[in-house]
Protein backbone atom coordinates (compact mmCIF):
# COMPACT_ATOMS: atom_id res chain seq x y z
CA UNK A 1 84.52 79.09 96.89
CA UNK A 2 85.09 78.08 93.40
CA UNK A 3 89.05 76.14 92.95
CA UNK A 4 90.43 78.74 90.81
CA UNK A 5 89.38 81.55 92.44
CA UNK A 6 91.79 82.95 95.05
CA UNK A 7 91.09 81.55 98.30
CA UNK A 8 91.88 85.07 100.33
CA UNK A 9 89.56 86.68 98.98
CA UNK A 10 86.71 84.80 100.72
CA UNK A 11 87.42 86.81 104.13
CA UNK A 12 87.23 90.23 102.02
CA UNK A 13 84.34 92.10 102.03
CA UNK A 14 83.04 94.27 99.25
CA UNK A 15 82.58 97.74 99.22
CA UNK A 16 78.67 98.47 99.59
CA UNK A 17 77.60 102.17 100.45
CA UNK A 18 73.98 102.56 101.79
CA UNK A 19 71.34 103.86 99.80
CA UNK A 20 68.94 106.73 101.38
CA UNK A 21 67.62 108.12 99.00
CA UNK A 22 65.19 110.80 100.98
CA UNK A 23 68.15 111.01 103.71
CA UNK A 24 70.54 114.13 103.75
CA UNK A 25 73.63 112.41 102.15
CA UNK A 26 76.40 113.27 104.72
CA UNK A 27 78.27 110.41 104.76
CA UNK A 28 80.41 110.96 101.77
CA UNK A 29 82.48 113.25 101.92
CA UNK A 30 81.15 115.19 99.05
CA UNK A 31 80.18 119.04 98.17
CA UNK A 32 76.59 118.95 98.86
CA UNK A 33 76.54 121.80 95.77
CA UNK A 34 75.72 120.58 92.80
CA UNK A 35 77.58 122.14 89.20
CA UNK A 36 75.73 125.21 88.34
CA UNK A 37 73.34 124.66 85.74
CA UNK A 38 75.04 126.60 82.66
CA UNK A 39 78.54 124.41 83.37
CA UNK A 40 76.35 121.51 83.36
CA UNK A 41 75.04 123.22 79.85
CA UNK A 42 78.51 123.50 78.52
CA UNK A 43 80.00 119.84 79.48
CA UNK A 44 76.37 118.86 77.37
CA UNK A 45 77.53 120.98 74.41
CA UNK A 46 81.02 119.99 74.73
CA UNK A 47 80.06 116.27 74.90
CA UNK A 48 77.44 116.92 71.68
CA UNK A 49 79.98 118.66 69.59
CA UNK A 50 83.51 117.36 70.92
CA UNK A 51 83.30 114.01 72.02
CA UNK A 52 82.99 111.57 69.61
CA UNK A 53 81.45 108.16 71.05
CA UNK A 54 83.02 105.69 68.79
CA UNK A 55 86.69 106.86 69.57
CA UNK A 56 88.95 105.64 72.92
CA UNK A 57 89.22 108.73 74.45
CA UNK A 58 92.50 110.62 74.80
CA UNK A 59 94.93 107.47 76.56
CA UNK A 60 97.45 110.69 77.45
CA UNK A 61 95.22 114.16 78.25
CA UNK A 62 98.49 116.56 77.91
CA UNK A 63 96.14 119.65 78.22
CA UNK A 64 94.02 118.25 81.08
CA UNK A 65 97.95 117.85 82.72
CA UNK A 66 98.82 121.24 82.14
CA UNK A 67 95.93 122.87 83.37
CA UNK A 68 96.46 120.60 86.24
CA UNK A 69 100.06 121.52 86.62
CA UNK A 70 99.50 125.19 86.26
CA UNK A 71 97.03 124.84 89.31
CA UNK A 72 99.13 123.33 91.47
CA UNK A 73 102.43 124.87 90.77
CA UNK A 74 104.01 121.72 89.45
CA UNK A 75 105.50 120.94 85.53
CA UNK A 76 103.27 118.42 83.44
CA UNK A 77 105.32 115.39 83.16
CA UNK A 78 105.53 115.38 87.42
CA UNK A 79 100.95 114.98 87.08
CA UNK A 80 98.90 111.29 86.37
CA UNK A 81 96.03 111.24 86.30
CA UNK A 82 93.82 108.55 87.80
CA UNK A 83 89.92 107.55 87.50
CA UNK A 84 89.47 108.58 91.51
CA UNK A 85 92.17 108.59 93.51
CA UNK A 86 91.18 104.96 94.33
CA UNK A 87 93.31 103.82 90.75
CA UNK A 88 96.54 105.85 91.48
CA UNK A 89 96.56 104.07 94.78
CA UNK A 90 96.10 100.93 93.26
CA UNK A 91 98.49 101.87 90.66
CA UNK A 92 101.74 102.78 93.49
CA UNK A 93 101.08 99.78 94.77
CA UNK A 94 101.69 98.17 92.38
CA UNK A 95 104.69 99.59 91.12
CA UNK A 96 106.20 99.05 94.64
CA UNK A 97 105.04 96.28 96.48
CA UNK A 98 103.41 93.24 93.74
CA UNK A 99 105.00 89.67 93.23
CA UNK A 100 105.75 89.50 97.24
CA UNK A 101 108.62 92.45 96.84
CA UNK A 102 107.01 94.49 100.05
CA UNK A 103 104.47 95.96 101.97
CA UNK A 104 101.58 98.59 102.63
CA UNK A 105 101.48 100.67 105.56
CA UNK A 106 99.04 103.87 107.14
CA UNK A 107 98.30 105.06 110.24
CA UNK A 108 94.91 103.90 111.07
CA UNK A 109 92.28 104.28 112.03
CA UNK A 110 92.18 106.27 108.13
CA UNK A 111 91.06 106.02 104.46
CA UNK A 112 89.54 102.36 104.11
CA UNK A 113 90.74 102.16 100.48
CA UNK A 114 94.55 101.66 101.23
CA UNK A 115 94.02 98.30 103.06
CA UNK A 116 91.29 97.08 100.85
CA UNK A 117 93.63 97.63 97.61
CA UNK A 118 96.18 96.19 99.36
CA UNK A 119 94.31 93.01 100.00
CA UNK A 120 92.77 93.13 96.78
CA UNK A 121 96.08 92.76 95.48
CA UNK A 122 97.25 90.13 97.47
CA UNK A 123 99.88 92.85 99.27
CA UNK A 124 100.04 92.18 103.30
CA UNK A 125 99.25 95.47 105.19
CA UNK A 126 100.17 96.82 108.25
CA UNK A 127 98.56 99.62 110.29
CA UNK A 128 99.91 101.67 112.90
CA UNK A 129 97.90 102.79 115.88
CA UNK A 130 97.48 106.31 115.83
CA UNK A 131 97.76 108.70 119.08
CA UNK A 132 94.71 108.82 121.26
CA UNK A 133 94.15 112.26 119.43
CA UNK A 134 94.81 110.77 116.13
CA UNK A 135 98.00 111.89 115.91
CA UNK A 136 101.13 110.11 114.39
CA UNK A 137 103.39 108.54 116.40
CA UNK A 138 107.14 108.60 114.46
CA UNK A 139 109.03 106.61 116.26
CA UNK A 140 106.05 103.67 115.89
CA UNK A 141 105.91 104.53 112.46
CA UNK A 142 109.80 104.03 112.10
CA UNK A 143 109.60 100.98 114.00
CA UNK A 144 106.67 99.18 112.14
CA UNK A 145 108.53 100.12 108.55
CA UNK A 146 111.77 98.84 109.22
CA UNK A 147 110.45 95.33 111.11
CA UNK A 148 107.60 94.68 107.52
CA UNK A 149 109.69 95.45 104.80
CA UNK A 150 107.52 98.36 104.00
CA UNK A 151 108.12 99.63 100.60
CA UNK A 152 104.93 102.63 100.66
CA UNK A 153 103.16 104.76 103.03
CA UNK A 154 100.11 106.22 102.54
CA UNK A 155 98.90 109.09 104.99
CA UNK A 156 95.81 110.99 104.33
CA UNK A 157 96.54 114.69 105.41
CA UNK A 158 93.95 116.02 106.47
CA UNK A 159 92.85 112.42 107.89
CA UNK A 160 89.73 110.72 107.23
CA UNK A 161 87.87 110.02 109.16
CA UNK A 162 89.56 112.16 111.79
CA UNK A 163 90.30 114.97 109.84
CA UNK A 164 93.45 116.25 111.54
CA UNK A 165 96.44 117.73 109.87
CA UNK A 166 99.67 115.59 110.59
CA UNK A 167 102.07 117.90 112.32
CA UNK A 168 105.12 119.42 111.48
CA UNK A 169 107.54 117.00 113.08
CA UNK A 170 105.76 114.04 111.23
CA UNK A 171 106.50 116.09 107.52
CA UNK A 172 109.72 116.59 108.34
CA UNK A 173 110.41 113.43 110.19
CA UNK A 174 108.58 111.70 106.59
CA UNK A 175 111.54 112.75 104.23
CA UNK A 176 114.56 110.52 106.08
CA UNK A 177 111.68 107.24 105.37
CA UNK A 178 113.75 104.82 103.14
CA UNK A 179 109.99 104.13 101.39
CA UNK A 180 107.52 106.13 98.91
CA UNK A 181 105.34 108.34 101.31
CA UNK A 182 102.36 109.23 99.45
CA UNK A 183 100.56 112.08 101.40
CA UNK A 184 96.72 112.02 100.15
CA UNK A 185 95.38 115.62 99.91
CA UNK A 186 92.18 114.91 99.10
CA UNK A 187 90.98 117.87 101.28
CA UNK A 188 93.17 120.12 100.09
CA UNK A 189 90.88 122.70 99.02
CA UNK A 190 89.32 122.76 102.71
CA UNK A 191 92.72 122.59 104.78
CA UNK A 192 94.93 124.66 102.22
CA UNK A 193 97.51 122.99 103.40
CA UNK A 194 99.95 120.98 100.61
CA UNK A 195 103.19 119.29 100.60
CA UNK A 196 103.86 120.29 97.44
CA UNK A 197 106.91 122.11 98.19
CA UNK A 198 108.57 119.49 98.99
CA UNK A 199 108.34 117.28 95.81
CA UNK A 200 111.55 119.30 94.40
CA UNK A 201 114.04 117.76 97.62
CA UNK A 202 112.28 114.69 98.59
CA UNK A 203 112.28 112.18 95.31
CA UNK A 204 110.48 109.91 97.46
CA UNK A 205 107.54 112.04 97.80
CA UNK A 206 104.00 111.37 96.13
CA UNK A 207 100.96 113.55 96.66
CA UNK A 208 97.70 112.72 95.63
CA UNK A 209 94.23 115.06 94.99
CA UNK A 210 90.93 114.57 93.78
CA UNK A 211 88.32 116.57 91.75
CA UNK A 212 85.77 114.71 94.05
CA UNK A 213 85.59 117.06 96.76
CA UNK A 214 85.75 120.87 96.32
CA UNK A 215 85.24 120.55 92.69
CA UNK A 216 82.00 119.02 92.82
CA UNK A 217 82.80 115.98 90.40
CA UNK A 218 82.44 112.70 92.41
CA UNK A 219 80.32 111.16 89.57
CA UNK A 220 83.07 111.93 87.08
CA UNK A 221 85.89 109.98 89.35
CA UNK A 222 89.01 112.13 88.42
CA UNK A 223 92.03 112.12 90.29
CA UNK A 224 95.72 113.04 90.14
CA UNK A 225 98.95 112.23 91.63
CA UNK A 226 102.13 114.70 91.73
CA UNK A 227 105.20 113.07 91.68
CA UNK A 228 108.97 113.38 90.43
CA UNK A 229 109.21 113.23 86.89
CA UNK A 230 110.91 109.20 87.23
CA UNK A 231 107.98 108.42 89.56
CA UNK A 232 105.62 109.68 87.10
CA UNK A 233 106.58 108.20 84.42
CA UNK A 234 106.24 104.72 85.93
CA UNK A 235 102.85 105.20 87.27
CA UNK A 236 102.03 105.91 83.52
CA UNK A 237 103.76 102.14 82.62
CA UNK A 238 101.23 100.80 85.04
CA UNK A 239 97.97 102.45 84.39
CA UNK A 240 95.19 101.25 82.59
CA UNK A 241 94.79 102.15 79.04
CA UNK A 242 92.04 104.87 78.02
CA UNK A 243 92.13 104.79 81.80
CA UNK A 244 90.22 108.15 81.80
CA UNK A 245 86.32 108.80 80.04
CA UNK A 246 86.34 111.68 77.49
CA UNK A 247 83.32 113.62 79.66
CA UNK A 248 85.68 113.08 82.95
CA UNK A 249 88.24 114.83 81.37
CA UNK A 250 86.32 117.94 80.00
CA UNK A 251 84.95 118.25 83.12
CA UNK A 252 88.48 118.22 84.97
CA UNK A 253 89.17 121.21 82.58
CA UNK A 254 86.23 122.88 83.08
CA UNK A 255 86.40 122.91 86.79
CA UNK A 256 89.85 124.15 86.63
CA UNK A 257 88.67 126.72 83.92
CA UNK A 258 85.78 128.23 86.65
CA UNK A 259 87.51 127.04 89.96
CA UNK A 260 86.67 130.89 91.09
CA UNK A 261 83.29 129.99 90.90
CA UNK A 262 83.19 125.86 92.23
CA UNK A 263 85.70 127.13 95.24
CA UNK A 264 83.33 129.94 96.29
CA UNK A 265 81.45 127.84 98.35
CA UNK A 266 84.26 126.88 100.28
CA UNK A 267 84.14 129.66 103.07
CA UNK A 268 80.12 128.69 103.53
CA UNK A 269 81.26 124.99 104.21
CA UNK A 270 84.03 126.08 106.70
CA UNK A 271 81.28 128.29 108.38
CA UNK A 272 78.94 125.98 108.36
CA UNK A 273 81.04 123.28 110.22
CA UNK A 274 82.47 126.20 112.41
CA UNK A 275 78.32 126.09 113.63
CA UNK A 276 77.66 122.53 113.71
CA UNK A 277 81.23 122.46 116.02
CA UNK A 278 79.64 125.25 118.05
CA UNK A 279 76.15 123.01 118.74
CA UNK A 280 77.97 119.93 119.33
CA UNK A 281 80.17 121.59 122.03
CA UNK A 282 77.06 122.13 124.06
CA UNK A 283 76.71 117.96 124.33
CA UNK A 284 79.08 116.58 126.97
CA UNK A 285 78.04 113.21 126.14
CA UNK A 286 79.71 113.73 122.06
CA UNK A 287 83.18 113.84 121.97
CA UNK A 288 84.20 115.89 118.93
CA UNK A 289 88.04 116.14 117.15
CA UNK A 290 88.92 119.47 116.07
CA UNK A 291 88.98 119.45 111.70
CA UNK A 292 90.75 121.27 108.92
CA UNK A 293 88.03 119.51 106.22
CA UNK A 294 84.68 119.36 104.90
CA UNK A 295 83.34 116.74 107.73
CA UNK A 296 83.36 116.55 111.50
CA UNK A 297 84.71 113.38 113.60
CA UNK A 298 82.35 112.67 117.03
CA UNK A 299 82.81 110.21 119.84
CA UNK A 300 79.10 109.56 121.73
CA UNK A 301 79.84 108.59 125.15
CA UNK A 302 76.38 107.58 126.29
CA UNK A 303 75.24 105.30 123.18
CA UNK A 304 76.08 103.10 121.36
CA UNK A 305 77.57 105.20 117.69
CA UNK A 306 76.02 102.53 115.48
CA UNK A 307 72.73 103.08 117.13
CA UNK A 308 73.21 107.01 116.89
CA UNK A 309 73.90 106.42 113.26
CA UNK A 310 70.70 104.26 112.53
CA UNK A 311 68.44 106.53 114.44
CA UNK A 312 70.21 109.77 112.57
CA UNK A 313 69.75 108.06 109.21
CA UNK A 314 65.94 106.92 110.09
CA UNK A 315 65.21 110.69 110.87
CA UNK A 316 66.86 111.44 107.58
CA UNK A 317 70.09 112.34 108.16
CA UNK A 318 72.76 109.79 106.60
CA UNK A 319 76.03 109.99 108.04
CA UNK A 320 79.31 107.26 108.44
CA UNK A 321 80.06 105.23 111.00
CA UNK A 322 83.96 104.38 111.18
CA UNK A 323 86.80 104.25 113.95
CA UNK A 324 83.98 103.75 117.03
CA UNK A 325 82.46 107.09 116.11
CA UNK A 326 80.58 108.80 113.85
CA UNK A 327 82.25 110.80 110.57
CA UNK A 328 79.77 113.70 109.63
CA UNK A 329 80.04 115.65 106.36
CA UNK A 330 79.20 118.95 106.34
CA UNK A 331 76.15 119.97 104.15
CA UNK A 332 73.67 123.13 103.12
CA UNK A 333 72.71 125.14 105.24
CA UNK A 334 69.08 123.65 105.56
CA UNK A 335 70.66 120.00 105.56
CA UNK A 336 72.75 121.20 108.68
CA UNK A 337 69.78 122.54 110.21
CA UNK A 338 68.17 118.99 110.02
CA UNK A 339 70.65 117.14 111.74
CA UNK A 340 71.13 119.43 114.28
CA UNK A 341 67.95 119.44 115.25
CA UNK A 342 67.84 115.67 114.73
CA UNK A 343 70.97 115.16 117.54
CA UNK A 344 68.86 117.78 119.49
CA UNK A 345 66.13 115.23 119.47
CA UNK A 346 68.52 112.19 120.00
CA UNK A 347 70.21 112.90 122.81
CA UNK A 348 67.40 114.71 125.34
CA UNK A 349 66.40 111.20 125.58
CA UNK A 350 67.70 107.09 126.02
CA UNK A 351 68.23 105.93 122.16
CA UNK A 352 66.84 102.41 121.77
């Protein structure tokens, strides 16, 4: 490795994702819905007649933050906004832990992106095991913060890849932490559960989202954090300038604007994994974690899950592998009909 690179980062490994392009993409997490055509028409004519090219775009989007704050029941100056999720992480970290003044911590096995930023950042890390039903344990967690000088936690809620709601005694047990506990909600729209209630008596709360998910805009990479007005305004200190693309953040309003129509296909997904659930509980040899998002968790017992994984993805059906198991986003209809019928074929005989 070059001298005057940083030596650590020879052990990391980038972030690659695989590329099927004739697969079923169900690895990602994503609404396998597409915008409807005439918003897609609209963000074209707002780009042709609002954007203009040559200009940064807006560094602070005060109406994009009030349409955000009016959808989540918060004030503007307690919303950032992030390109993805992924840079608001990034961001808390480093307004917490950088120049050696503490340390990340999760409950793994969960979102890969916490560690990697960490690491990326030169920040040391420390997981905690979860339960063997991916719960939290509290008086680990307790234990692990106090003995690494933790200064944030970050738990996903609902998990991924798990996709389990932390219970009740874990949100409550969260607000006597002495560290910033930033609950992820990137599933939000799936679970409809939110912590947002809390942000008013627990200054020490974060709570991130994402327009990646239910609102169909993964390509744009918007997200948000909700925070205490103090906490807020520091996050903006350490952001990027222009951090956000002017397209991103017409589309952010415009998702808001028709979320009636985006969120509509909500109930199909949730019925949709409510089948694939229903299929899978016929295999005795799959495992399978109850979940309160857009994806399914499975354990196979009698093969190898990297081998399940390569044999679903050369019969077209792309999902993840992660935590020993298999993480399996919930698609269409006729993309749901594929893989069940390609587990069907899998497992009435030995895979090799």
């Amino acid at each position: 490795m070059q001298p005057y690179l940083r030596p650590d980062l020879d052990r990391l490994q980038a972030y690659h994702t695989p590329h099927f392009p004739e697969a079923d993409k169900l690895d990602a997490n994503e609404l396998p819905h597409d915008l409807p055509e005439w918003l897609k028409n609209k963000l074209a004519f707002l780009l042709e007649q609002g954007v203009r090219t040559n200009r940064y775009p807006e560094g602070d989007p005060l109406a994009l933050k009030a349409a955000i704050a009016e959808y989540c029941g918060v004030t503007s100056d307690m919303v950032c906004v992030g390109n993805g999720s992924d840079e608001l992480i990034r961001s808390l970290i480093t307004a917490t832990c950088l120049g050696g003044r503490g340390t990340v911590a999760s409950a793994e096995p969960t979102f890969s992106m916490y560690r990697i930023l960490a690491e990326t950042l030169a920040v040391p890390y420390v997981g905690v095991a979860r339960t063997a039903d991916y719960g939290v344990d509290a008086d680990a967690l307790e234990a692990v913060i106090q003995a690494n000088g933790v200064r944030v936690l970050f738990l996903a809620n609902p998990n991924s890849p798990t996709g389990n709601l932390l219970s009740d005694e874990i949100i409550e047990r969260l607000g006597s932490l002495p560290v910033l506990v930033v609950l992820d909600e990137a599933y939000y729209e799936f679970s409809r559960f939110s912590a947002v209630p809390l942000l008013w008596e627990r200054p020490n709360l974060v709570i991130l989202r994402t327009f990646s998910k239910a609102f169909r805009l993964a390509n744009f990479r918007v997200g948000y954090a909700l925070a205490n007005p103090e906490i807020a305004a520091v996050l903006e200190k350490v952001r990027l300038p222009y951090n956000l693309p002017g397209l991103s953040q017409l589309a952010a309003f415009a998702a808001l604007e028709h979320r009636d129509v985006l969120l509509a296909a909500i109930p199909e997904i949730l019925a949709e994994r409510r089948r694939i659930e229903r299929f899978l509980a016929d295999f005795e040899e799959i495992e399978r974690f109850a979940s309160d998002a857009n994806f399914l968790f499975v354990r196979p017992h009698t093969a190898d899950p990297e081998a399940v994984r390569v044999a679903l993805a050369g019969r077209g059906s792309l999902v993840r592998g992660a935590a020993g198991g298999l993480r399996i986003t919930v698609g269409t209809p006729e993309q749901n009909d594929r893989l069940i019928a390609n587990i069907a074929a899998l497992f009435t005989r030995e895979i090799r």
